[in-house]
N, C-alpha and C. Protein backbone atom coordinates (compact mmCIF):
# COMPACT_ATOMS: atom_id res chain seq x y z
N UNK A 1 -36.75 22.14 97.92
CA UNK A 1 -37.93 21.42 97.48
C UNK A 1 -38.07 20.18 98.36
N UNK A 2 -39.25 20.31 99.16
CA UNK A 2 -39.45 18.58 99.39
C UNK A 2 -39.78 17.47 98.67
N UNK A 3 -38.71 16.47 98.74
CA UNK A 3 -38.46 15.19 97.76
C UNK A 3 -38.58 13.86 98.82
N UNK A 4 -39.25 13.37 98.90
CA UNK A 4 -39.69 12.54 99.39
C UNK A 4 -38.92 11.31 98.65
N UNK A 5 -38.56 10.20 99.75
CA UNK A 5 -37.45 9.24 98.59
C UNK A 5 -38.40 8.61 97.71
N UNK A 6 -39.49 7.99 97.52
CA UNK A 6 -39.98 7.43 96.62
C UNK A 6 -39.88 8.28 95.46
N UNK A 7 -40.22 10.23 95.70
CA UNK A 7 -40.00 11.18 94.32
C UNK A 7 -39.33 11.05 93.96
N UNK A 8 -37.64 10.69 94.47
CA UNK A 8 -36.65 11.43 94.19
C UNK A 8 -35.81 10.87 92.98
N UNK A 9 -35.37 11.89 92.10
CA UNK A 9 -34.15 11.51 90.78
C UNK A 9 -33.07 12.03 91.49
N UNK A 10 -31.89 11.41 91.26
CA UNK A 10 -30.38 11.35 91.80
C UNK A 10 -29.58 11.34 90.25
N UNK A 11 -30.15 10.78 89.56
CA UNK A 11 -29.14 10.62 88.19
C UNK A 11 -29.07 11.81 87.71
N UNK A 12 -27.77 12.35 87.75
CA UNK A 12 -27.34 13.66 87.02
C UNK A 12 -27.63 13.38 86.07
N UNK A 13 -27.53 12.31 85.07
CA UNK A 13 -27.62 12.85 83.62
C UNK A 13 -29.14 12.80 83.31
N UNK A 14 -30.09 11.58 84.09
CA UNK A 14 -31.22 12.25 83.93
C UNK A 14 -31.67 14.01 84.29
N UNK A 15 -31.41 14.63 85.06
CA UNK A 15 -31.83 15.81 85.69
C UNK A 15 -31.21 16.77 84.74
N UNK A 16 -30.04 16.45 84.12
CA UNK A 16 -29.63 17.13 82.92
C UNK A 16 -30.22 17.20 81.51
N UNK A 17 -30.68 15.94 81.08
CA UNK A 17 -31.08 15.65 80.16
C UNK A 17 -32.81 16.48 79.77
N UNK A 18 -33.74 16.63 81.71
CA UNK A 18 -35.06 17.05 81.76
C UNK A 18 -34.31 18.86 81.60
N UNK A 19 -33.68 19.27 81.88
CA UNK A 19 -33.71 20.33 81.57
C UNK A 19 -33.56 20.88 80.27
N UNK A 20 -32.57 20.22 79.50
CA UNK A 20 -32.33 20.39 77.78
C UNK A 20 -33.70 20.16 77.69
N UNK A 21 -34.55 19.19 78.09
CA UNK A 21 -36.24 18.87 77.19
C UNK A 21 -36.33 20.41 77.56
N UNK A 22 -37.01 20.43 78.87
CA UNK A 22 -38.05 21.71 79.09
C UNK A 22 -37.28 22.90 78.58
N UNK A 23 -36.03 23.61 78.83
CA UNK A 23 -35.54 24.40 78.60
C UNK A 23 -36.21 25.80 79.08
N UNK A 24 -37.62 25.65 78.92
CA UNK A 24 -38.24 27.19 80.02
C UNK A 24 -38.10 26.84 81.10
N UNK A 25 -37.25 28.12 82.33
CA UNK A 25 -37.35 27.71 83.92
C UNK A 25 -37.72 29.07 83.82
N UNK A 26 -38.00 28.70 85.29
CA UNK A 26 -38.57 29.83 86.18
C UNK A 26 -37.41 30.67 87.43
N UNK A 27 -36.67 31.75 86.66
CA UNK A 27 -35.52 32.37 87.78
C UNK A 27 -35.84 33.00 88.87
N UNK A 28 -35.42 32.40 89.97
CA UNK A 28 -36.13 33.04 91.40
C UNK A 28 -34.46 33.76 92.19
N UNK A 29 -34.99 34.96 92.11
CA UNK A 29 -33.85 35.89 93.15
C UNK A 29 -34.69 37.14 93.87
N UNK A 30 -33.52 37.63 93.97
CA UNK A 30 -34.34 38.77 95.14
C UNK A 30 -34.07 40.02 94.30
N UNK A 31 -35.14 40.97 94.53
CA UNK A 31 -35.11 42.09 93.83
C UNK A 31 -35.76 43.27 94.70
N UNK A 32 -34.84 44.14 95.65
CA UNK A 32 -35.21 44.89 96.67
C UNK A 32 -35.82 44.31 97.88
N UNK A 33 -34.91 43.27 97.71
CA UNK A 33 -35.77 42.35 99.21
C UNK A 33 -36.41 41.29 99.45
N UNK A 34 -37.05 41.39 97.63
CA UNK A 34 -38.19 40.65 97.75
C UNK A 34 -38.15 39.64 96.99
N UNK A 35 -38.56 38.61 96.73
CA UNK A 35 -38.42 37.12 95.65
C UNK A 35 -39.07 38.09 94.51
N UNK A 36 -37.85 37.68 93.19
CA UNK A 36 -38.39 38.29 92.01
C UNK A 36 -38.41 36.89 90.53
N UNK A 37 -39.27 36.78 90.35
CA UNK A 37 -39.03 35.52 89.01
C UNK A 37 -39.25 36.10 87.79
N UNK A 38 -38.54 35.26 86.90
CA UNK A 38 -38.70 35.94 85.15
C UNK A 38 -38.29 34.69 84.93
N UNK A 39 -39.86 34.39 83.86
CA UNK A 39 -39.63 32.92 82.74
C UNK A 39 -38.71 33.30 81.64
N UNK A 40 -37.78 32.17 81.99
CA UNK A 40 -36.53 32.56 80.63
C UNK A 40 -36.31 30.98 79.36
N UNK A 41 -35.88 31.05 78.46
CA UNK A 41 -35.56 29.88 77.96
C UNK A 41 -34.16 29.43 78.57
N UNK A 42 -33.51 28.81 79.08
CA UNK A 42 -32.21 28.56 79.44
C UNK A 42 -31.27 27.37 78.33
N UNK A 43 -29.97 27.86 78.33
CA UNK A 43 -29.23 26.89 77.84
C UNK A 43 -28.50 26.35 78.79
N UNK A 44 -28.16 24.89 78.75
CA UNK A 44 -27.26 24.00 80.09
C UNK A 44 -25.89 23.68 79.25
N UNK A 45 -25.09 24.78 79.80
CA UNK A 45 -23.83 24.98 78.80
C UNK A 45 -22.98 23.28 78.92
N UNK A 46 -22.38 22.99 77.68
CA UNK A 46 -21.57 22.10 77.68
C UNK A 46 -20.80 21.44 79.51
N UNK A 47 -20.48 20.73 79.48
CA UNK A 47 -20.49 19.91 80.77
C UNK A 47 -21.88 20.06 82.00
N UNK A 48 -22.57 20.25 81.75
CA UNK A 48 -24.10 20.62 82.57
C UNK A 48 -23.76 20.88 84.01
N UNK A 49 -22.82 21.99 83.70
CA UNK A 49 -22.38 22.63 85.12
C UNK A 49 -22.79 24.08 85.44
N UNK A 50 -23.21 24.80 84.34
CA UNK A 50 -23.67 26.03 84.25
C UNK A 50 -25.12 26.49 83.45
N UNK A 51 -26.18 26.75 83.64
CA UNK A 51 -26.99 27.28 82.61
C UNK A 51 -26.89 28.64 82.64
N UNK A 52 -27.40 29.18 81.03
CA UNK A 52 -27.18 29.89 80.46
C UNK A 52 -28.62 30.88 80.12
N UNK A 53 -28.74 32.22 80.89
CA UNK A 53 -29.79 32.65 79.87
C UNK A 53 -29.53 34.51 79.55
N UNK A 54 -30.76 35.41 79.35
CA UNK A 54 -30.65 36.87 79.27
C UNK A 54 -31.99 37.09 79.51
N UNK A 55 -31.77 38.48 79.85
CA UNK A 55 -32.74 39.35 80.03
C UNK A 55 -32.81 40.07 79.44
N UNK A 56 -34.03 41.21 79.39
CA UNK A 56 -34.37 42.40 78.77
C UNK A 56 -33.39 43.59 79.74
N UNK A 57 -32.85 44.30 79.39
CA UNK A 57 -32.30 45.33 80.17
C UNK A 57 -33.09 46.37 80.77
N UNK A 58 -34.64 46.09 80.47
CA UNK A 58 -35.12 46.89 81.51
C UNK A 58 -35.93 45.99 82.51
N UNK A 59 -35.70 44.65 82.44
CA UNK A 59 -36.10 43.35 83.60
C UNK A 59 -34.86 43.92 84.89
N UNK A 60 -35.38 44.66 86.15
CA UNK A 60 -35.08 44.70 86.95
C UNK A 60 -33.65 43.62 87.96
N UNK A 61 -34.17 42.55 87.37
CA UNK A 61 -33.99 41.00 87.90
C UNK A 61 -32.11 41.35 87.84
N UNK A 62 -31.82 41.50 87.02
CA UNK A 62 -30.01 41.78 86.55
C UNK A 62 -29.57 42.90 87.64
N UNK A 63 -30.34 43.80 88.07
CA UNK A 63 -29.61 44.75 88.77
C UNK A 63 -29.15 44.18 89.86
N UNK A 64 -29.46 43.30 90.33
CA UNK A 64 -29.01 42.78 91.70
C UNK A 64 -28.59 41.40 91.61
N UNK A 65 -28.86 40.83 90.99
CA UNK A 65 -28.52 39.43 90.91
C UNK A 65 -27.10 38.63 90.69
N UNK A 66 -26.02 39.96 90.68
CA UNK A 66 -24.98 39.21 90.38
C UNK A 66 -24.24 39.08 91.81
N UNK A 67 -23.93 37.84 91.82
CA UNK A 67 -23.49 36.92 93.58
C UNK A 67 -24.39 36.42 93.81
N UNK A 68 -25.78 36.48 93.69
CA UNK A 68 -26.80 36.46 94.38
C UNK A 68 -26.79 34.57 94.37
N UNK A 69 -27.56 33.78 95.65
CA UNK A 69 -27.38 32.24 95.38
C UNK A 69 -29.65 31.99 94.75
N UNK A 70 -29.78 32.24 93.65
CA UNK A 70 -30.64 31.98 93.22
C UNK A 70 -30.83 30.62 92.94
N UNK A 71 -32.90 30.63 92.51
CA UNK A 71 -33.25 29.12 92.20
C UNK A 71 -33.44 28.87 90.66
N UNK A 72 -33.51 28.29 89.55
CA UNK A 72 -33.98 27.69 88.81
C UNK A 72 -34.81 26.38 88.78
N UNK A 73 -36.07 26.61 88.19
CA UNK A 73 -37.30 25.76 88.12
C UNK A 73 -37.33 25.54 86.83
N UNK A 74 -37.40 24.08 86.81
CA UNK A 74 -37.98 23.48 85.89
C UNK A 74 -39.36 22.48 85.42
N UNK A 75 -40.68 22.31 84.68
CA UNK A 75 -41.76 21.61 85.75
C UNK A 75 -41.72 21.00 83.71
N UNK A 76 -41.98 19.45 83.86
CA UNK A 76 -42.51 19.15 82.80
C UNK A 76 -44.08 18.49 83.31
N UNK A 77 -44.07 17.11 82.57
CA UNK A 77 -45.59 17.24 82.56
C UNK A 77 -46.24 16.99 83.92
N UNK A 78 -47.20 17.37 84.20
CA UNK A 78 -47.72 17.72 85.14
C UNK A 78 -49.72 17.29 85.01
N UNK A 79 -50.49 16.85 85.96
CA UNK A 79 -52.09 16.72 86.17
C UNK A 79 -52.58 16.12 87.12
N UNK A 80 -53.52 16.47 87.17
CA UNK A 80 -54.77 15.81 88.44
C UNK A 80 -54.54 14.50 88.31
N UNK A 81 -54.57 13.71 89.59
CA UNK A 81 -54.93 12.35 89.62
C UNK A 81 -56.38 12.38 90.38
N UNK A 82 -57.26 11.45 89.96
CA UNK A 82 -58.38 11.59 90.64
C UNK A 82 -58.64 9.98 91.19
N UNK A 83 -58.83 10.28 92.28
CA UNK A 83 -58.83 9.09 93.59
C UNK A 83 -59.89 8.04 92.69
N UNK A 84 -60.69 8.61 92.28
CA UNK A 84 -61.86 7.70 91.58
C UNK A 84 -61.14 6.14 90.66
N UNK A 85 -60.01 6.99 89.45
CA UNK A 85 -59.08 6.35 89.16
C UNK A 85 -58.51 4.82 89.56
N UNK A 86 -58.35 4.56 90.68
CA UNK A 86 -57.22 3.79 91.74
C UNK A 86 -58.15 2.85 91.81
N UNK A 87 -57.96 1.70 91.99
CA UNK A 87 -58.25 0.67 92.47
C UNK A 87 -58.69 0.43 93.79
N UNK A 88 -57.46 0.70 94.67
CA UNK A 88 -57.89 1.10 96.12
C UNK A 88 -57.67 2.39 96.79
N UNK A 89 -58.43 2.31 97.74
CA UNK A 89 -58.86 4.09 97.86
C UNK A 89 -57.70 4.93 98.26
N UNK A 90 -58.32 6.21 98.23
CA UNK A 90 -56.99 6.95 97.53
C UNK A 90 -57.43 8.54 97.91
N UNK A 91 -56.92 9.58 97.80
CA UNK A 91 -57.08 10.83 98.32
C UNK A 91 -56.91 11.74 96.44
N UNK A 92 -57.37 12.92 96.20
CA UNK A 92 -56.90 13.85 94.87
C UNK A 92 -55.80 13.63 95.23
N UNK A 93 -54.69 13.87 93.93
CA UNK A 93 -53.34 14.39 94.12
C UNK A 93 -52.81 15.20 92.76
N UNK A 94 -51.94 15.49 92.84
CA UNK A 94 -51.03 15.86 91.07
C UNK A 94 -49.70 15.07 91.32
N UNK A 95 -50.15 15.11 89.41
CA UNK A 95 -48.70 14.19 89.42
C UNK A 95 -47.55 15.25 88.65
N UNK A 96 -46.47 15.07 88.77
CA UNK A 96 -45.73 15.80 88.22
C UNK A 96 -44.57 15.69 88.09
N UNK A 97 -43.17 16.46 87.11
CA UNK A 97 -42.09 16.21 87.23
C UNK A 97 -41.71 18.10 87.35
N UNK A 98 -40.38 18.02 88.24
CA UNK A 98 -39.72 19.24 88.71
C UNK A 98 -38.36 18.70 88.56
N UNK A 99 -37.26 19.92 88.04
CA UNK A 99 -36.04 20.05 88.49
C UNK A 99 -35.75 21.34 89.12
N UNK A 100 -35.10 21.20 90.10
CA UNK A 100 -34.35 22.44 90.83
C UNK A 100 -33.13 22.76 90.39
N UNK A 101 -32.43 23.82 90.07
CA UNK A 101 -30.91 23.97 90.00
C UNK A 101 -30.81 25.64 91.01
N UNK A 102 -29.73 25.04 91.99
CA UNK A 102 -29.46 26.31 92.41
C UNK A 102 -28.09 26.83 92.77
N UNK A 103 -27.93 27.96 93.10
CA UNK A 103 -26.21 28.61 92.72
C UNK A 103 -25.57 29.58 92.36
N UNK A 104 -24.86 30.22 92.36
CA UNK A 104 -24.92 31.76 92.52
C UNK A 104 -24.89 32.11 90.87
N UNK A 105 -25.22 33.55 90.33
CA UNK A 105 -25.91 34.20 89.20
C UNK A 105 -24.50 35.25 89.31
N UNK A 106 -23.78 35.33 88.14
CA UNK A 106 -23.39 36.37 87.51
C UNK A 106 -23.99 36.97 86.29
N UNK A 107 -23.86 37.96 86.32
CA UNK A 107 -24.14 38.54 84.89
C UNK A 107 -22.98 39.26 84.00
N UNK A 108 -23.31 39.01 82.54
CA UNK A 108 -22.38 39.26 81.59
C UNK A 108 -23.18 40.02 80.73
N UNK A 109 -22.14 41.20 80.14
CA UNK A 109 -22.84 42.12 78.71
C UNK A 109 -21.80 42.11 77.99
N UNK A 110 -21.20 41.15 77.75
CA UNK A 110 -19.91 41.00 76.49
C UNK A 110 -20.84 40.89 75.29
N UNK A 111 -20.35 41.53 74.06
CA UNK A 111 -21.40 41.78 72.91
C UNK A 111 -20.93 40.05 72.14
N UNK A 112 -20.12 39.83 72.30
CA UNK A 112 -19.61 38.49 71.89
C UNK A 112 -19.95 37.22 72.52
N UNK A 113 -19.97 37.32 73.67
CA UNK A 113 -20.67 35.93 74.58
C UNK A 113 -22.02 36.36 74.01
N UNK A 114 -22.69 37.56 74.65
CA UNK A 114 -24.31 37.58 74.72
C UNK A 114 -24.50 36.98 73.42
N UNK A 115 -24.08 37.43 71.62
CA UNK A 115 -24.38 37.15 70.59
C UNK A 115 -24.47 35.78 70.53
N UNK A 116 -23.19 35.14 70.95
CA UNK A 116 -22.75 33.27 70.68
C UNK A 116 -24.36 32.82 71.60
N UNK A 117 -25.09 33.42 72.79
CA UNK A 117 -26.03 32.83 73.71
C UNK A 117 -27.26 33.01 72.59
N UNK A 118 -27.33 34.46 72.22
CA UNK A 118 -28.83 34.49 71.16
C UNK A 118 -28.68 33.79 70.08
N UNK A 119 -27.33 33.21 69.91
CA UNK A 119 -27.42 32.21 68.16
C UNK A 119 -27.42 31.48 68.29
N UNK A 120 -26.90 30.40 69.70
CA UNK A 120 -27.22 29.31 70.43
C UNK A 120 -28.80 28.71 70.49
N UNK A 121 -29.24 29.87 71.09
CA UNK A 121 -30.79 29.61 71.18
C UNK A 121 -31.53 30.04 69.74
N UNK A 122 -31.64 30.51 69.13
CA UNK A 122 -32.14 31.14 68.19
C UNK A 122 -32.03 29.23 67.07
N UNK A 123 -30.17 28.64 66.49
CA UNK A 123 -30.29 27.43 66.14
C UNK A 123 -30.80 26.24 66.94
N UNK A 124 -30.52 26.33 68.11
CA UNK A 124 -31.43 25.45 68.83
C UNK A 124 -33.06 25.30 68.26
N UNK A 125 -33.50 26.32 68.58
CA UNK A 125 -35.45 26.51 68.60
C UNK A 125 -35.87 26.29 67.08
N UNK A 126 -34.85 26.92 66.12
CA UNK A 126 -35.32 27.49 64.48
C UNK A 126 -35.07 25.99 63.75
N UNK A 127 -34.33 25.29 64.51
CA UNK A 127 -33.83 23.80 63.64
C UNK A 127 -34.94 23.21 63.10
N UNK A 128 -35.87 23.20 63.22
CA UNK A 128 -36.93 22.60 62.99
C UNK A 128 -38.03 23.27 61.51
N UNK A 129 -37.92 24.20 61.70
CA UNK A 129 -38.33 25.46 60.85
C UNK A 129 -37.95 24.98 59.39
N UNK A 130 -38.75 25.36 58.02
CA UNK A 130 -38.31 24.97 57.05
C UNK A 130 -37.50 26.29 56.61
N UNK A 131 -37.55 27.01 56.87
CA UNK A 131 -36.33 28.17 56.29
C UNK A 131 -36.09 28.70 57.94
N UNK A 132 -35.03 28.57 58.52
CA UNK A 132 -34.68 28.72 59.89
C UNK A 132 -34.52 30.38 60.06
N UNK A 133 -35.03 31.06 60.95
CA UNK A 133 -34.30 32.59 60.74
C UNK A 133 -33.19 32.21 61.06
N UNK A 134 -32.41 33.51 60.52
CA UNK A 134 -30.52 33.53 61.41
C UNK A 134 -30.51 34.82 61.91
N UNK A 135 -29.90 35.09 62.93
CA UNK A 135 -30.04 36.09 63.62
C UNK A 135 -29.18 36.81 62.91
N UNK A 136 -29.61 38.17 62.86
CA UNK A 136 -29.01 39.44 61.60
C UNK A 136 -29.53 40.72 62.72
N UNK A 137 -28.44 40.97 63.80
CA UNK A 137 -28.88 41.99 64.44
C UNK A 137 -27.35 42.77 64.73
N UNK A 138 -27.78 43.79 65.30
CA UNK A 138 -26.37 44.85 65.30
C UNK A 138 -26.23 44.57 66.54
N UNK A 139 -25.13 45.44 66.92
CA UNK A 139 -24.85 45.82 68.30
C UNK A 139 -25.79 46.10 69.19
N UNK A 140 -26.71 46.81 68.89
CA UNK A 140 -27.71 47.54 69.56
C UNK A 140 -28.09 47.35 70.01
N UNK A 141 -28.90 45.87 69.34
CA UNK A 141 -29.82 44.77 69.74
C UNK A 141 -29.05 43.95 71.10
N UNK A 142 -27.81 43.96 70.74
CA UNK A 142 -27.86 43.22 72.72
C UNK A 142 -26.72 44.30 73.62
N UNK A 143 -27.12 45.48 73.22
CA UNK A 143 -26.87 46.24 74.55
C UNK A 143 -28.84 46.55 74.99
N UNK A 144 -29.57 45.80 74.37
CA UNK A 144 -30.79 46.07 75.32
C UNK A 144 -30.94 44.38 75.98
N UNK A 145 -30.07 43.49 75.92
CA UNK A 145 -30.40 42.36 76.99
C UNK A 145 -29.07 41.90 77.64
N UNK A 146 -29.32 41.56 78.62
CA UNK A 146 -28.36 41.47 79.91
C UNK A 146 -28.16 39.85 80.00
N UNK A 147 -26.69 39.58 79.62
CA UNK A 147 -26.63 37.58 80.19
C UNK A 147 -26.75 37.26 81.52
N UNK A 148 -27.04 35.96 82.06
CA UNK A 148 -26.81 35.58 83.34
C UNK A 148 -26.60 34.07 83.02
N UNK A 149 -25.39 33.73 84.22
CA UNK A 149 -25.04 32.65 84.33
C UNK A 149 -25.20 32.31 85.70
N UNK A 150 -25.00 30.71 85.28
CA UNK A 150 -25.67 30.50 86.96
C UNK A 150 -24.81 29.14 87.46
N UNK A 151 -24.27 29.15 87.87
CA UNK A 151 -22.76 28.08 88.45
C UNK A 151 -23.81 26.95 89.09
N UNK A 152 -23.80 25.74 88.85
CA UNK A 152 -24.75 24.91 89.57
C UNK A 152 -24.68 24.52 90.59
N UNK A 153 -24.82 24.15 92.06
CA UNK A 153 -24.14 24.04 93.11
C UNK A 153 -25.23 22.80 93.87
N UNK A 154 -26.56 22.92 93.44
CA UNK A 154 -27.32 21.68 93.90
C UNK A 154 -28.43 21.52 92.80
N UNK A 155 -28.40 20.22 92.59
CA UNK A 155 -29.50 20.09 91.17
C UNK A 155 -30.24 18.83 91.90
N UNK A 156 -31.44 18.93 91.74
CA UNK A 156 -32.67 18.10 92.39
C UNK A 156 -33.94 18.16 91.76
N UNK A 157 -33.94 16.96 91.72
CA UNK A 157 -35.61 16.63 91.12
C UNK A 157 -36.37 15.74 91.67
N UNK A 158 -37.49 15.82 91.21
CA UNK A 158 -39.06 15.10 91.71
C UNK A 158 -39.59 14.88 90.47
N UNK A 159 -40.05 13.94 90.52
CA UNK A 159 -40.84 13.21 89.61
C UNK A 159 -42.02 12.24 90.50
N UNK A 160 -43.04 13.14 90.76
CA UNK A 160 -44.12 12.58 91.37
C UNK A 160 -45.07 11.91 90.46
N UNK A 161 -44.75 10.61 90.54
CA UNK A 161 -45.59 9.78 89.50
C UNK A 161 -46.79 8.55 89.82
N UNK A 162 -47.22 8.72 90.53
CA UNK A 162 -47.56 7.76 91.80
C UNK A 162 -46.79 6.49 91.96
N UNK A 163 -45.65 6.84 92.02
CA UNK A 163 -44.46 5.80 92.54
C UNK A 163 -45.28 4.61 93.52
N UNK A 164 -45.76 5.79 94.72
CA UNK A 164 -46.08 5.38 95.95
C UNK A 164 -47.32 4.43 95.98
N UNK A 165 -47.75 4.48 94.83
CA UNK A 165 -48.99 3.40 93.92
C UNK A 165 -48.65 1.87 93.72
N UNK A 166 -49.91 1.27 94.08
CA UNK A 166 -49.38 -0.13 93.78
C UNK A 166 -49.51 -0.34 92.08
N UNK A 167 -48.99 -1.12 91.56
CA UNK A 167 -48.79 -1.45 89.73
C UNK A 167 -50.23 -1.19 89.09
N UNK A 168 -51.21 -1.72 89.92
CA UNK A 168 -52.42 -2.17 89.68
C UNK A 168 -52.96 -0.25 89.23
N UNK A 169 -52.91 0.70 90.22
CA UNK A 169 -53.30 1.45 90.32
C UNK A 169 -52.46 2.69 89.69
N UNK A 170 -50.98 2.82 89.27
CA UNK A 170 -50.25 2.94 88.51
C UNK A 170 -50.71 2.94 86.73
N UNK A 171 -51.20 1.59 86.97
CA UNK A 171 -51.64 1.41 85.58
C UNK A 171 -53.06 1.72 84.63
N UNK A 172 -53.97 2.11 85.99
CA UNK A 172 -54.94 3.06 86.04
C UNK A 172 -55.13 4.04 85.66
N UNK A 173 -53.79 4.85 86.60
CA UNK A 173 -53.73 6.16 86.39
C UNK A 173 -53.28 6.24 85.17
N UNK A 174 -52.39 5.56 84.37
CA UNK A 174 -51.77 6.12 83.00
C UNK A 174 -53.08 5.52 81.91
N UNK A 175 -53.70 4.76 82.44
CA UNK A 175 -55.07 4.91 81.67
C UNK A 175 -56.11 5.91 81.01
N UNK A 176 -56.05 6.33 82.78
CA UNK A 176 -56.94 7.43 82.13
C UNK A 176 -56.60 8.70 81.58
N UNK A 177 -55.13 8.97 82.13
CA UNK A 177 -54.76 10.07 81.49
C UNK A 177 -54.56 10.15 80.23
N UNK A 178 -54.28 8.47 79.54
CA UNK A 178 -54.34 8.44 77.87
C UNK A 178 -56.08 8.61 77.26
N UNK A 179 -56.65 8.72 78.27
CA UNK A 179 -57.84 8.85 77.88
C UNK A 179 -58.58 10.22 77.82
N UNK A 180 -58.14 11.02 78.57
CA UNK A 180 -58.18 12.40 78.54
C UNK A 180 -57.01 12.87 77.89
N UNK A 181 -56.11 12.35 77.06
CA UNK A 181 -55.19 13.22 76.11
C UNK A 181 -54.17 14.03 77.12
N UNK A 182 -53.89 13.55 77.95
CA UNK A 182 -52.49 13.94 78.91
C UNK A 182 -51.40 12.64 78.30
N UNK A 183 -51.18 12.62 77.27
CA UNK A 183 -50.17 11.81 76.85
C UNK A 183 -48.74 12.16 77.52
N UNK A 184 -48.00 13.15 77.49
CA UNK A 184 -47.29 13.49 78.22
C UNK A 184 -47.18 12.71 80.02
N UNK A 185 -47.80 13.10 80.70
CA UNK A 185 -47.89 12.72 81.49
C UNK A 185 -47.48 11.15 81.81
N UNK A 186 -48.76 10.64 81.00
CA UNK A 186 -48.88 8.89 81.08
C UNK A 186 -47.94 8.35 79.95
N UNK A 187 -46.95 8.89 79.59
CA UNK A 187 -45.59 8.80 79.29
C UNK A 187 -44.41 8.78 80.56
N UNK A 188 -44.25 9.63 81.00
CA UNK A 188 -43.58 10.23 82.14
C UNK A 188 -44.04 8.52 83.28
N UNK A 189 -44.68 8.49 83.03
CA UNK A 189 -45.25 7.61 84.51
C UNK A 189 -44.61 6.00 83.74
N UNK A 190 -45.22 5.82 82.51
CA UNK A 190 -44.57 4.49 81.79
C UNK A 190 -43.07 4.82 82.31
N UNK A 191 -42.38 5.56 81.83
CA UNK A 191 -40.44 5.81 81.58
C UNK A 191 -40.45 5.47 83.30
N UNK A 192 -40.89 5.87 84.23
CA UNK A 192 -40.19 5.79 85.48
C UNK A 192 -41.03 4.00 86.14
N UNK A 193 -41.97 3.74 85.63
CA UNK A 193 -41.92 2.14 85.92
C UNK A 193 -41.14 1.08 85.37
N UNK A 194 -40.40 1.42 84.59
CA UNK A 194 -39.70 0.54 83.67
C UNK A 194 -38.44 0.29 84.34
C-alpha cells in the first residue's frame, strides 16, 4: 500500500486495536493464478500476532492458500472531500482509514479449533443481543467450513485524514461531514488531530 508519511500509523496497538473495531477484511490470495478475495469477519487472536477466520468449504479460496503469503484489508470510515469545503484551494479527494496485514495463510479443519473460532465469533457479535444465540451445531456443521490462519509478518496503515490540511481547513472538512451525517468519518479526523 502506498503510505505517504503524513498517512502513516506505526503504533501497533493502534493498527491492532482498528482491526478488533472493523473486524470485516477483505482476504486477497491467489486462486489458479489469479488474485482471489472473500469478505470474512476475522478474529486478531490473543497477542495480535495472528488473525483468525473460515470459509465455506465450497469457497475455492482454501484449496490453495495454505503457505500462500496473502493480504488482509481492512477500510473503516471512509468519504468524499470536496475542494469547495477548504478554505484554500484544493483538488476532490477521499478521506479514509486502511489497515494492511500480510503473511503466510495456513489452513485448519480441527472440529475443536474450528468450533472454539465459530463460538468466539458467534459471543463476540451476539453480546449485544437481548437473548444471545449459542451456537448448538453438530459435527457436520463445520466439516462444511474450512479455518485459516494467517501469521502476521507486516501490518500497515493509512489513515488519510487531510493530515496534509492546514487546521483551518481540517476543521472545515469535519464540518461538513457532520453536516452531511458522515459522523464516523469527522470522528476519525477529530482522534488523529488531537
Amino acid at each position: 500500500m502506498y503510505v505517504p508519511e503524513a498517512f502513516a500509523v506505526r503504533d501497533t496497538r493502534e493498527l491492532r486495536a482498528f482491526i478488533e473495531a472493523s473486524a470485516f477484511g477483505l482476504l486477497v490470495s491467489q486462486v489458479q493464478g489469479h488474485p482471489y478475495a472473500s469478505h470474512l469477519p476475522f478474529l486478531l487472536a490473543p497477542g495480535g500476532e495472528r488473525l483468525l477466520t473460515h470459509v465455506a468449504l465450497q469457497n475455492p479460496q482454501h484449496e490453495e492458500i495454505d503457505g500462500q503469503q496473502v493480504l488482509v484489508v481492512f477500510q473503516g470510515a471512509h468519504g468524499y472531500i470536496s475542494p469547495a469545503w477548504y478554505r484554500a484551494p484544493g483538488v476532490p479527494t477521499w478521506n479514509y482509514q486502511a489497515v494492511h496485514a500480510r503473511g503466510p495463510a495456513r489452513v485448519f479443519r480441527d472440529s475443536d479449533r474450528l468450533g472454539e473460532l465459530v463460538d468466539t465469533l458467534a459471543r463476540k457479535y451476539e453480546a449485544a443481543e437481548p437473548e444471545p444465540w449459542k451456537p448448538d451445531y453438530g459435527p457436520l456443521m463445520l466439516t462444511q467450513i474450512v479455518g485459516i490462519e494467517i501469521h502476521i509478518e507486516v501490518l500497515e496503515g493509512k489513515y488519510k485524514l487531510s493530515q496534509n490540511r492546514s487546521a483551518e481547513d481540517r476543521a472545515a472538512v469535519i464540518e461538513q461531514l457532520e453536516r452531511r451525517g458522515s459522523q464516523e468519518l469527522a470522528q476519525a479526523m477529530r482522534k488523529v488531530d488531537r
